[in-house]
N, C-alpha and C. Protein backbone atom coordinates (compact mmCIF):
# COMPACT_ATOMS: atom_id res chain seq x y z
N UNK A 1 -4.20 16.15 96.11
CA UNK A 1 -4.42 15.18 97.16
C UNK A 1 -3.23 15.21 98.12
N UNK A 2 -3.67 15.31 99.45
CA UNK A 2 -2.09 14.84 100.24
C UNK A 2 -2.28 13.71 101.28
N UNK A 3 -0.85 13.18 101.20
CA UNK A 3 -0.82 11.86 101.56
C UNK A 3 0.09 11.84 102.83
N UNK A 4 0.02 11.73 104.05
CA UNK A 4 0.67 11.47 104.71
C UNK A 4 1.17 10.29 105.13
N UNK A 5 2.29 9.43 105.55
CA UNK A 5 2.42 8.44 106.59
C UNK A 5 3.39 8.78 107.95
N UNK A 6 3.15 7.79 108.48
CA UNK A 6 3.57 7.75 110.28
C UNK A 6 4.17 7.04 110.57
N UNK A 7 5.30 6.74 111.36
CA UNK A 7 5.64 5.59 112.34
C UNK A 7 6.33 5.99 113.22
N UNK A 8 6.21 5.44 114.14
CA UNK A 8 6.27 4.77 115.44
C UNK A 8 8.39 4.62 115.66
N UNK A 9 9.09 5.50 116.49
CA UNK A 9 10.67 5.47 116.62
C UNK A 9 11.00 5.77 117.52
N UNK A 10 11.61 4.61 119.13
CA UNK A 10 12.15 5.62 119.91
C UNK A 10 10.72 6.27 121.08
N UNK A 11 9.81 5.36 120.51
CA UNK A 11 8.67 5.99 121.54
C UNK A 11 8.35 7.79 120.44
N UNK A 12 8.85 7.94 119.78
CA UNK A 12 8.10 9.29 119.45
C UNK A 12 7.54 8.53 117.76
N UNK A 13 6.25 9.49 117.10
CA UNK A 13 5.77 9.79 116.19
C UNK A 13 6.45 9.81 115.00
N UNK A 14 6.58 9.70 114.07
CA UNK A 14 7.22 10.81 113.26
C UNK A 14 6.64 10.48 111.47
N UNK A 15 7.08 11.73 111.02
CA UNK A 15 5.62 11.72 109.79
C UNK A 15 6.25 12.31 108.32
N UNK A 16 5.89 12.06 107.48
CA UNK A 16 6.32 11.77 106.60
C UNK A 16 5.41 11.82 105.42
N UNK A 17 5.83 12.84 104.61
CA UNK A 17 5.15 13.35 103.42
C UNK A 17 5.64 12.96 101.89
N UNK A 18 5.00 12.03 101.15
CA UNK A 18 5.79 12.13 100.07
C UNK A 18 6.24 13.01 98.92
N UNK A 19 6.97 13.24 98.55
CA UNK A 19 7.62 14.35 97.77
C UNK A 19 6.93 13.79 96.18
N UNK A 20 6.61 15.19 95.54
CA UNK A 20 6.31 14.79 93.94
C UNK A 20 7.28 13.69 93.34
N UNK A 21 6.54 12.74 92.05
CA UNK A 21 7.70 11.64 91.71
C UNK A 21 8.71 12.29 90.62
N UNK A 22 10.09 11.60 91.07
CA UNK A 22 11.34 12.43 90.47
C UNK A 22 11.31 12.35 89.06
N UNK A 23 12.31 12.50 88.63
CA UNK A 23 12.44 12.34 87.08
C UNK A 23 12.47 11.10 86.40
N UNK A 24 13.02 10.10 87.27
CA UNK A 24 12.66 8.58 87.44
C UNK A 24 11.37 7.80 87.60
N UNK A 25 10.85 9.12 87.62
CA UNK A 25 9.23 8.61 88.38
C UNK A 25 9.15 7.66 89.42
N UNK A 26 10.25 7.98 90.47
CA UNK A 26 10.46 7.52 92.19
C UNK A 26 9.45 8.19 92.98
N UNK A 27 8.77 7.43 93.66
CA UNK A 27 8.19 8.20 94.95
C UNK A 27 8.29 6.39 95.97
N UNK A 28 8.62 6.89 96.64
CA UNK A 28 9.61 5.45 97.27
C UNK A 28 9.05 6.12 99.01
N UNK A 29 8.42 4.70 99.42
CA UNK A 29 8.66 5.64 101.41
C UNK A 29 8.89 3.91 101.98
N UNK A 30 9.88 4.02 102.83
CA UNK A 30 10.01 2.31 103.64
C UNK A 30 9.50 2.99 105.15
N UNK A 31 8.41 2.22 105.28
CA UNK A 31 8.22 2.28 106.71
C UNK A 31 8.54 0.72 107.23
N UNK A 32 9.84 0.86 108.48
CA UNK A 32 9.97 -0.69 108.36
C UNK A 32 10.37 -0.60 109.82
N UNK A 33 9.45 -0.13 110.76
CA UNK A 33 9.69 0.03 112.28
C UNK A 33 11.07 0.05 112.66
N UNK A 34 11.62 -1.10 113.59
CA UNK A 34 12.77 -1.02 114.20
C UNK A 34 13.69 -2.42 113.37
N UNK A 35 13.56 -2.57 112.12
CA UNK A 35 14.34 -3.41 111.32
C UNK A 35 15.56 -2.22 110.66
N UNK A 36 16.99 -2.99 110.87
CA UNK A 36 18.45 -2.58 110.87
C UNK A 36 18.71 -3.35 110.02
N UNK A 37 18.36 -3.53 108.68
CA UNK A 37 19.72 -4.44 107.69
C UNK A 37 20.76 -4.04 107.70
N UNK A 38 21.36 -5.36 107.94
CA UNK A 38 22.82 -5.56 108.34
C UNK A 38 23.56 -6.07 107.01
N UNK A 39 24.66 -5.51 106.99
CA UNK A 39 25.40 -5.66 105.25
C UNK A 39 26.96 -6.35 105.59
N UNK A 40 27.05 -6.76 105.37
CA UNK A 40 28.66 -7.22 105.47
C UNK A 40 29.61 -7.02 104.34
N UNK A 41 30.44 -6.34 104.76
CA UNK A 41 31.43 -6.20 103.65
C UNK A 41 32.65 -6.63 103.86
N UNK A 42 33.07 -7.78 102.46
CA UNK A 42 34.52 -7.97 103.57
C UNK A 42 35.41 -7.14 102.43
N UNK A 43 36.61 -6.58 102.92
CA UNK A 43 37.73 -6.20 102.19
C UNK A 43 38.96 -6.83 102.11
N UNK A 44 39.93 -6.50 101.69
CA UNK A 44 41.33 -7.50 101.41
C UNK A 44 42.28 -6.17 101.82
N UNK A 45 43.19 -6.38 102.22
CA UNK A 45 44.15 -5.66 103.32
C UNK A 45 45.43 -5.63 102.82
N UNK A 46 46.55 -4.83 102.81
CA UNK A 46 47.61 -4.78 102.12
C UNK A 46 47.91 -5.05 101.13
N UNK A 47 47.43 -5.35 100.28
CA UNK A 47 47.55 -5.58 98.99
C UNK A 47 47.17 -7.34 98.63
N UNK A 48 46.20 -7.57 99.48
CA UNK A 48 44.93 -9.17 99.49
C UNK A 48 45.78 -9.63 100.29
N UNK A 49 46.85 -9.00 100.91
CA UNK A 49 47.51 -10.61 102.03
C UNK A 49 46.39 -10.96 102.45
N UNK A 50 45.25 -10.69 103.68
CA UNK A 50 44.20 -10.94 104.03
C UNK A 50 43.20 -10.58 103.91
N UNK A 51 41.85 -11.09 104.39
CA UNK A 51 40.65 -10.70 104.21
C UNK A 51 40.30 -10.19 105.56
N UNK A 52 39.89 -8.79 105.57
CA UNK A 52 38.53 -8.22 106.78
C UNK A 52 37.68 -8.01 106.47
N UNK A 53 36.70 -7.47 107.17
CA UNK A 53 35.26 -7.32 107.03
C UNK A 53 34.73 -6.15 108.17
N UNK A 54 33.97 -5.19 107.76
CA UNK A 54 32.75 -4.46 108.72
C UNK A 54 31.34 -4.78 108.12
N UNK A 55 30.63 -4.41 109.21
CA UNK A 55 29.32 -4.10 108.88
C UNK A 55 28.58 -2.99 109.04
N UNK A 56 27.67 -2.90 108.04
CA UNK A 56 26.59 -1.38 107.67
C UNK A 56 25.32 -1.76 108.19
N UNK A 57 25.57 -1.20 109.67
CA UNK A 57 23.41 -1.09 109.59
C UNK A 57 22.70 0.37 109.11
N UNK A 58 21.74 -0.37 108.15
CA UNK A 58 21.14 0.17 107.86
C UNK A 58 19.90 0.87 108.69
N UNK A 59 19.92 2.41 108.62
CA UNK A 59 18.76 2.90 109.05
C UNK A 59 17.82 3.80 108.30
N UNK A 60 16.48 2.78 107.87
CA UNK A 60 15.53 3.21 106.87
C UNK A 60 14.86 4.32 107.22
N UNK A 61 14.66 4.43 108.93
CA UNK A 61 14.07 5.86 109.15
C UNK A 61 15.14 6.96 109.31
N UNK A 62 15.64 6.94 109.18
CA UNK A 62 17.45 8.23 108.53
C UNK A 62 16.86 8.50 107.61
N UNK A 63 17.17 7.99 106.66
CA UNK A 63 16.97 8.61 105.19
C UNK A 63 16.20 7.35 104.35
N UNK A 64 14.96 7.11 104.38
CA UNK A 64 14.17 5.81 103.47
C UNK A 64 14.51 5.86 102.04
N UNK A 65 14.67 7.44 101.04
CA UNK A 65 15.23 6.80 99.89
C UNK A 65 16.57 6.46 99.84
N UNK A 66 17.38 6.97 100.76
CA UNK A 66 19.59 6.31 100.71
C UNK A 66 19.38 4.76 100.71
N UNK A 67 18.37 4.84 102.38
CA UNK A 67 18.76 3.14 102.54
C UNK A 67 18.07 2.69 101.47
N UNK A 68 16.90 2.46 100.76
CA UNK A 68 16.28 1.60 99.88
C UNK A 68 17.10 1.80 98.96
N UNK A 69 17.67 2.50 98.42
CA UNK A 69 18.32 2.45 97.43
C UNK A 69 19.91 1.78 97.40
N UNK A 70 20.22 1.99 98.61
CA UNK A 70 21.47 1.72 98.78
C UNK A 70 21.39 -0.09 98.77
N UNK A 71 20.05 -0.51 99.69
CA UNK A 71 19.81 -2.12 99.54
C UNK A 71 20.01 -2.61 98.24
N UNK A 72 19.28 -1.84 97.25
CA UNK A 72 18.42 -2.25 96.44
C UNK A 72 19.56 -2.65 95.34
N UNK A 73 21.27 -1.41 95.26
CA UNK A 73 22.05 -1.78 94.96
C UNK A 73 22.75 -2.90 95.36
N UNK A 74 23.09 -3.41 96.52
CA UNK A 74 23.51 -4.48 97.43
C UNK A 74 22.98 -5.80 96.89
N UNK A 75 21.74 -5.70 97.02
CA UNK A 75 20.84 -7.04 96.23
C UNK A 75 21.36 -6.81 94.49
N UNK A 76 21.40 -6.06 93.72
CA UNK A 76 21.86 -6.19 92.49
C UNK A 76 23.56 -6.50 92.17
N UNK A 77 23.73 -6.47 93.42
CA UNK A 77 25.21 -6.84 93.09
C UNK A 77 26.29 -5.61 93.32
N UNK A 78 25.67 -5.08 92.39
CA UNK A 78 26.36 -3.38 92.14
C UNK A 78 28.25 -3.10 92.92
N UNK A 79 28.13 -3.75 94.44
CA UNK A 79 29.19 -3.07 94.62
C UNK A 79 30.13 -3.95 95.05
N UNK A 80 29.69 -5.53 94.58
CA UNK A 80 30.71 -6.49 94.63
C UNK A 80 32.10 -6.32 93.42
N UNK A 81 32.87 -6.39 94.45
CA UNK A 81 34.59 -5.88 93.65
C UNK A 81 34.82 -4.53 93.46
N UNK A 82 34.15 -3.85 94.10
CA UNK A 82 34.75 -2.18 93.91
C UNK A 82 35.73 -1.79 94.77
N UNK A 83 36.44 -0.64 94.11
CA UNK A 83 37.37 0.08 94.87
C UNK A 83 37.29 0.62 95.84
N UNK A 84 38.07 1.14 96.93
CA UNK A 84 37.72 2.22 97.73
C UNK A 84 38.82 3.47 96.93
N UNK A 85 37.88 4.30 96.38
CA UNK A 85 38.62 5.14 95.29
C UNK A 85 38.77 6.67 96.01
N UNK A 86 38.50 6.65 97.06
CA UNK A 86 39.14 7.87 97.91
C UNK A 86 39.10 7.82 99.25
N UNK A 87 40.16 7.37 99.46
CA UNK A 87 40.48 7.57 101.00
C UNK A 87 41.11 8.65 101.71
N UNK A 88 40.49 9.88 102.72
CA UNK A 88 40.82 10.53 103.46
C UNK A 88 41.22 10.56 104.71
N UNK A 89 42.60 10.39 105.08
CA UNK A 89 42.45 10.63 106.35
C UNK A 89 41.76 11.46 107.12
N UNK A 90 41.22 11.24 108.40
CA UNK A 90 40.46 12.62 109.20
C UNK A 90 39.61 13.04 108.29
N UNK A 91 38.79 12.40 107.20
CA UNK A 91 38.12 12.78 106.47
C UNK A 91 36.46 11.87 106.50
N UNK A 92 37.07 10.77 104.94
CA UNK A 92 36.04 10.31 104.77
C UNK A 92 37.12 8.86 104.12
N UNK A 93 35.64 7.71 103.77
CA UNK A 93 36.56 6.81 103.04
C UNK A 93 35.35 6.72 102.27
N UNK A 94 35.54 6.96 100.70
CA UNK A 94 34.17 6.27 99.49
C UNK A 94 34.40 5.84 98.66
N UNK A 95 33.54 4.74 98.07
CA UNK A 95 33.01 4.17 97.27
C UNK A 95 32.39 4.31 97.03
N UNK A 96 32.11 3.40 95.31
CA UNK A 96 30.29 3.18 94.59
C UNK A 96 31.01 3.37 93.38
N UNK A 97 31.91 3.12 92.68
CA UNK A 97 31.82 3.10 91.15
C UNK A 97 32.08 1.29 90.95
N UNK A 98 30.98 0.76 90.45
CA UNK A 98 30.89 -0.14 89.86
C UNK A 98 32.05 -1.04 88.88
N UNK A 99 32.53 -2.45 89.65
CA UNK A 99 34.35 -2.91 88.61
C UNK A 99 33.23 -3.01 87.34
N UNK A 100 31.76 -3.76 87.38
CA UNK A 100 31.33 -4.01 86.00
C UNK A 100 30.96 -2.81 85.14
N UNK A 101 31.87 -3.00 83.96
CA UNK A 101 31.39 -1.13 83.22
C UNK A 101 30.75 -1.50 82.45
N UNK A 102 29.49 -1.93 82.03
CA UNK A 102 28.10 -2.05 81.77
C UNK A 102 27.17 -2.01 82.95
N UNK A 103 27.29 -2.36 83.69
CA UNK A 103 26.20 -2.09 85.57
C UNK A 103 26.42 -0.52 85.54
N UNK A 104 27.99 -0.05 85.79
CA UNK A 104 28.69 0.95 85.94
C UNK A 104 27.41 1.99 84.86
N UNK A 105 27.21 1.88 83.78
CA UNK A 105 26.82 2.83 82.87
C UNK A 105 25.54 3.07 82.81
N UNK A 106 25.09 1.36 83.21
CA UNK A 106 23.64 1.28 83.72
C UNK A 106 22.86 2.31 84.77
N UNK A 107 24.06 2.28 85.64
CA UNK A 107 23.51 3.00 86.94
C UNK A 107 24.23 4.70 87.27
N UNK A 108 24.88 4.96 86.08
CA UNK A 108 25.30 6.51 85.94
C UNK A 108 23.77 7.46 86.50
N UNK A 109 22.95 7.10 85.92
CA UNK A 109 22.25 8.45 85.24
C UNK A 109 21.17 8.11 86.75
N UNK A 110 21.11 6.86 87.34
CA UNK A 110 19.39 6.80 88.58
C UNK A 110 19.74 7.45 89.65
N UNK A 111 19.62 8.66 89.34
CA UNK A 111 19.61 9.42 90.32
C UNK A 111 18.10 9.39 91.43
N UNK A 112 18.27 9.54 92.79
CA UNK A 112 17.23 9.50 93.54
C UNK A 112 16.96 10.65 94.26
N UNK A 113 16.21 10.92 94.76
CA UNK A 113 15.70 12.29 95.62
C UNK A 113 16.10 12.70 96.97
N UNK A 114 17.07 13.52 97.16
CA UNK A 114 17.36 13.63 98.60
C UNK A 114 16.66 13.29 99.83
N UNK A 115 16.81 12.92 100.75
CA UNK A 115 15.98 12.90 101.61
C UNK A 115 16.08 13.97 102.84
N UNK A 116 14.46 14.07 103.18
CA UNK A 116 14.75 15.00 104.32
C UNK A 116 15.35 14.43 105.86
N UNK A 117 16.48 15.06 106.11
CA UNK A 117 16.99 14.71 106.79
C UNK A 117 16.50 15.12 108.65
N UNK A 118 16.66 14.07 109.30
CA UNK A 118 16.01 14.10 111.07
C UNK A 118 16.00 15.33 111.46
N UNK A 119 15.55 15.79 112.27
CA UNK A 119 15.97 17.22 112.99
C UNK A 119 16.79 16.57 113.85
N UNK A 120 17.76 18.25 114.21
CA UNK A 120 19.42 17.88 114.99
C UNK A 120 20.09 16.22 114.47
N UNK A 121 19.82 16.23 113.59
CA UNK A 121 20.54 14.66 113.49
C UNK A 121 22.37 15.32 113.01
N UNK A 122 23.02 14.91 113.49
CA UNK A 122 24.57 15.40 113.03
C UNK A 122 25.15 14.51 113.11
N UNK A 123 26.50 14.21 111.97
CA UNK A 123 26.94 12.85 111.56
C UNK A 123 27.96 12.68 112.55
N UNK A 124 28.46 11.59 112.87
CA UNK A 124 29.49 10.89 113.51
C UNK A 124 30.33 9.78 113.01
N UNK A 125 31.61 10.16 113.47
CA UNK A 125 32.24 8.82 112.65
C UNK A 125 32.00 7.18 112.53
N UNK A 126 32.17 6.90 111.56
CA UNK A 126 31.34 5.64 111.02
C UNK A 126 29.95 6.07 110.48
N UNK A 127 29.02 6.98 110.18
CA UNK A 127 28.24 7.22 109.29
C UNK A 127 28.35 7.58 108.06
N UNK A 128 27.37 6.70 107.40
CA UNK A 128 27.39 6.19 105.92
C UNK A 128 26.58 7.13 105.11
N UNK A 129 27.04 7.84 103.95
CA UNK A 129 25.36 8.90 103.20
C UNK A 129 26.50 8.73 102.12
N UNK A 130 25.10 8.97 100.75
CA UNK A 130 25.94 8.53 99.78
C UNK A 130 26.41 10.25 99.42
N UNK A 131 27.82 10.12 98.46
CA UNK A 131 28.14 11.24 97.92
C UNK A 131 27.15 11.66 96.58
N UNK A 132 27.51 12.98 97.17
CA UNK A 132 26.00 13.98 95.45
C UNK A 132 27.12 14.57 94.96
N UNK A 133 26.59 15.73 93.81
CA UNK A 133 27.12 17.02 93.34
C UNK A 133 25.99 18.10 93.45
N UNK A 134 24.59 17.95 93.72
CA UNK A 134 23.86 18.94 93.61
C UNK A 134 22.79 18.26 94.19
N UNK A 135 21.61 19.30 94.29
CA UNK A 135 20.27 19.00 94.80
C UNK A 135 20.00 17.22 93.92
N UNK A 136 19.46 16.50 94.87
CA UNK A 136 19.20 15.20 93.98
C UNK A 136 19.80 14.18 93.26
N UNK A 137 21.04 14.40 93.50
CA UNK A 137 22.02 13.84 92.65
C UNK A 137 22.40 12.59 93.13
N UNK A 138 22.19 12.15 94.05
CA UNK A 138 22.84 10.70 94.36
C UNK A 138 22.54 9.55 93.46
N UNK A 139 23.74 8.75 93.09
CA UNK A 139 23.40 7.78 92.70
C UNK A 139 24.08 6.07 93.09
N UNK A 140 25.15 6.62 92.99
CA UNK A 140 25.83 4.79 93.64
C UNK A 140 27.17 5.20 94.77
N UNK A 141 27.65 6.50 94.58
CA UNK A 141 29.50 6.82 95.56
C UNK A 141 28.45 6.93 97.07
N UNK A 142 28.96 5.83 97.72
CA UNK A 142 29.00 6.05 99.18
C UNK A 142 30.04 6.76 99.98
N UNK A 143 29.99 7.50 101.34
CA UNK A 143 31.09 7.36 102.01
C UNK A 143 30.85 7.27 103.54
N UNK A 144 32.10 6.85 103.92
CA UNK A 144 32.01 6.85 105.16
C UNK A 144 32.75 7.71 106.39
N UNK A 145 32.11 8.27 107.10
CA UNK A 145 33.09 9.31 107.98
C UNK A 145 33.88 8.74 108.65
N UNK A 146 34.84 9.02 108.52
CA UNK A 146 36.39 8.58 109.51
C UNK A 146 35.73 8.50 110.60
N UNK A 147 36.64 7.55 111.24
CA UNK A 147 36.89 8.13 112.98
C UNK A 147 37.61 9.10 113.81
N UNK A 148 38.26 9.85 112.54
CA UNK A 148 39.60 10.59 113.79
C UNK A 148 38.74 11.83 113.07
N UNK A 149 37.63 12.20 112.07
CA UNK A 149 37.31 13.38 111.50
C UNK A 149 36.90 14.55 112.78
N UNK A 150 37.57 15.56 112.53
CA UNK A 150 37.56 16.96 113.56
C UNK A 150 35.85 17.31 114.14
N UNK A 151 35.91 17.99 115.09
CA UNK A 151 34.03 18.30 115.21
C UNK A 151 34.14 19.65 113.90
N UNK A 152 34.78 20.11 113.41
CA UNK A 152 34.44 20.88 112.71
C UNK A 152 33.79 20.50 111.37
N UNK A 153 34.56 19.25 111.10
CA UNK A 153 34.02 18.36 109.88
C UNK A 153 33.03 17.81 110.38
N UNK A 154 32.93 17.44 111.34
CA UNK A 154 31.77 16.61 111.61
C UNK A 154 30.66 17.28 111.10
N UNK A 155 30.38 18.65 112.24
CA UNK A 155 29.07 19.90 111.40
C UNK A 155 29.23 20.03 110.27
N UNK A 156 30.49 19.98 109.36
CA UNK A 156 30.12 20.21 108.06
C UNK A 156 29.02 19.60 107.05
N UNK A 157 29.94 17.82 107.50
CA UNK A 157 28.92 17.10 106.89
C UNK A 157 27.24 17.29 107.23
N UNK A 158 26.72 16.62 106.07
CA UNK A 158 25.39 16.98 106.03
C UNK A 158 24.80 18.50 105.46
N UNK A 159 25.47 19.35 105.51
CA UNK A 159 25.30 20.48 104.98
C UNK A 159 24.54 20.59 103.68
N UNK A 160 25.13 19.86 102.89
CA UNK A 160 24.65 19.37 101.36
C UNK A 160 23.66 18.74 101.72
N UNK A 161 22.14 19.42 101.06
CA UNK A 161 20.84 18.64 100.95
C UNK A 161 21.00 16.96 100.70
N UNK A 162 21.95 16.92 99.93
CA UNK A 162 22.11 15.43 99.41
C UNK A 162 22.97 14.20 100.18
N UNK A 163 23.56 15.00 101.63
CA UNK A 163 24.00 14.31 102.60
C UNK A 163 23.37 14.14 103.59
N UNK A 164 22.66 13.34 103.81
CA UNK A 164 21.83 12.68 105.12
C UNK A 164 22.20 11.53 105.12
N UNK A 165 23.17 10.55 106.62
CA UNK A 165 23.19 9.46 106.66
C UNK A 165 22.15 8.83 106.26
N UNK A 166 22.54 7.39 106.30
CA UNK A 166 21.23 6.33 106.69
C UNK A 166 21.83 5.31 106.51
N UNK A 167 23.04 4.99 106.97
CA UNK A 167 23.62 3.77 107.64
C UNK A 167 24.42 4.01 108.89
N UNK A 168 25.48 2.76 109.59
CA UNK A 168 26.71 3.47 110.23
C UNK A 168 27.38 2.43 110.19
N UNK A 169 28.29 2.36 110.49
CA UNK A 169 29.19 1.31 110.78
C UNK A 169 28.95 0.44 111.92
N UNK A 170 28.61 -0.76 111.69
CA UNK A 170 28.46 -1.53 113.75
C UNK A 170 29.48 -1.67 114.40
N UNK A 171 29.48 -1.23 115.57
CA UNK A 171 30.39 -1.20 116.52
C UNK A 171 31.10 0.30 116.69
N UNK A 172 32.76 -0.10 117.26
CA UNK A 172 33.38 0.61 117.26
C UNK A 172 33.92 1.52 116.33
N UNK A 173 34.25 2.57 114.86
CA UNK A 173 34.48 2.21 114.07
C UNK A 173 35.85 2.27 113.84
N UNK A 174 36.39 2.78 115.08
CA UNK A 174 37.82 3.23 115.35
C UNK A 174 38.76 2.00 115.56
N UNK A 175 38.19 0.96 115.44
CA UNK A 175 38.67 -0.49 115.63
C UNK A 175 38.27 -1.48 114.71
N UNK A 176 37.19 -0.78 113.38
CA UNK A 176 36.86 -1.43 112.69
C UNK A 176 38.03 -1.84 111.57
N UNK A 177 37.55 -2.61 110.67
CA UNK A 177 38.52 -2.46 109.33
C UNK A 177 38.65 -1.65 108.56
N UNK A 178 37.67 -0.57 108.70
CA UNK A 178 37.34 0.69 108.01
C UNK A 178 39.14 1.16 108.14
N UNK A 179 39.72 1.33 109.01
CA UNK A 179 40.44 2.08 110.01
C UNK A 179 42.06 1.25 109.10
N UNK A 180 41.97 -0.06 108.46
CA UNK A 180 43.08 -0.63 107.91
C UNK A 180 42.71 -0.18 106.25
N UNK A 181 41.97 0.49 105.97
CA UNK A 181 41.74 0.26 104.75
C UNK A 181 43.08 1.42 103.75
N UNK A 182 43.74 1.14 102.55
CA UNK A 182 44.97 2.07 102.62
C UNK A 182 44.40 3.52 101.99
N UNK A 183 45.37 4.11 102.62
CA UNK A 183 45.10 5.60 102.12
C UNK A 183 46.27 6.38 101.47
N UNK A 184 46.98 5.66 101.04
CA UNK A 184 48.04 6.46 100.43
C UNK A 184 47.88 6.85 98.74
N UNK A 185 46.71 6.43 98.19
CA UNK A 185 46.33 7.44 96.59
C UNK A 185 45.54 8.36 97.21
N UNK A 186 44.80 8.97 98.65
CA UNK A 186 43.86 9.67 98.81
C UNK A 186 43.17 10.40 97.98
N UNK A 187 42.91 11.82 97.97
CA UNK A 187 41.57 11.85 97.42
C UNK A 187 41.37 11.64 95.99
């Protein structure tokens, strides 16, 4: 049987086939027009003197299984009190390992299905895709592309089947808090 769906982006079409269900038995599609969940994250700055904050909009037609999944963690809690456990300059900044190590162990193994990623879509700083190791592999490490990252990195990213944004940072991100966050254990 084949199943197609459609929607409506930008004034163009665009279509969408679901992929056999994974090993999880996922077959997941968000069609959710021109809705952007918005995420707030606040962080603590020099060592908690203060509190900042950015925000992640979410974009479900980027990649529908990152963002649903990435919500779906958000609503479970998942990434309240985590580290930012590698910070790159001119790189990247990520997260996703879980402070609770029972959630943490819970959510090792749910891996989800890459998504096919836009045509010409190429990342820019402040875009969000979670980190893989192989075809399919994503499960909770987000990251986020610097702002000062080279155009050479830029084309890199995405390369890996398992890197397709589907968030970004709102706003500027070169002025965000992203930009205070410390980087001196890097990678």
């Amino acid at each position: 049987m084949f199943i197609e769906f459609s929607y409506e982006f930008a004034g163009e079409r665009h279509y969408i086939t679901p992929q056999p269900e994974h090993i999880n038995r996922e077959q997941l599609i968000i069609l959710s027009g021109n809705v952007e969940p918005r995420v707030r994250c606040e962080i603590t700055i020099n060592s908690q003197e203060y509190m900042d904050y950015f925000d992640i909009l979410v974009k479900p037609y980027w990649a529908p299984r990152g963002a649903a999944h990435f919500l779906y963690l958000v609503r479970s809690k998942y990434y309240d009190g985590v580290a930012f456990n590698r910070v790159v300059p001119e790189f990247l900044t990520q997260f996703g390992i879980a402070m609770d190590y029972n959630m943490r162990m819970e959510r090792r193994e749910d891996t989800i299905l890459d998504d096919v990623p836009l045509p010409n879509m190429q990342f820019k700083p402040g875009f969000i895709s979670f980190a893989g190791s192989g075809m399919d592999s994503r499960t909770t490490e987000i990251f986020i592309v610097d702002p000062e990252a080279s155009e050479e990195q830029l084309r890199a990213f995405g390369e890996n089947s398992w890197e397709t944004p589907f968030a970004v940072v709102a706003g500027d991100v070169s002025t965000s808090a992203v930009t205070n966050i410390y980087a001196g254990y890097g990678d």
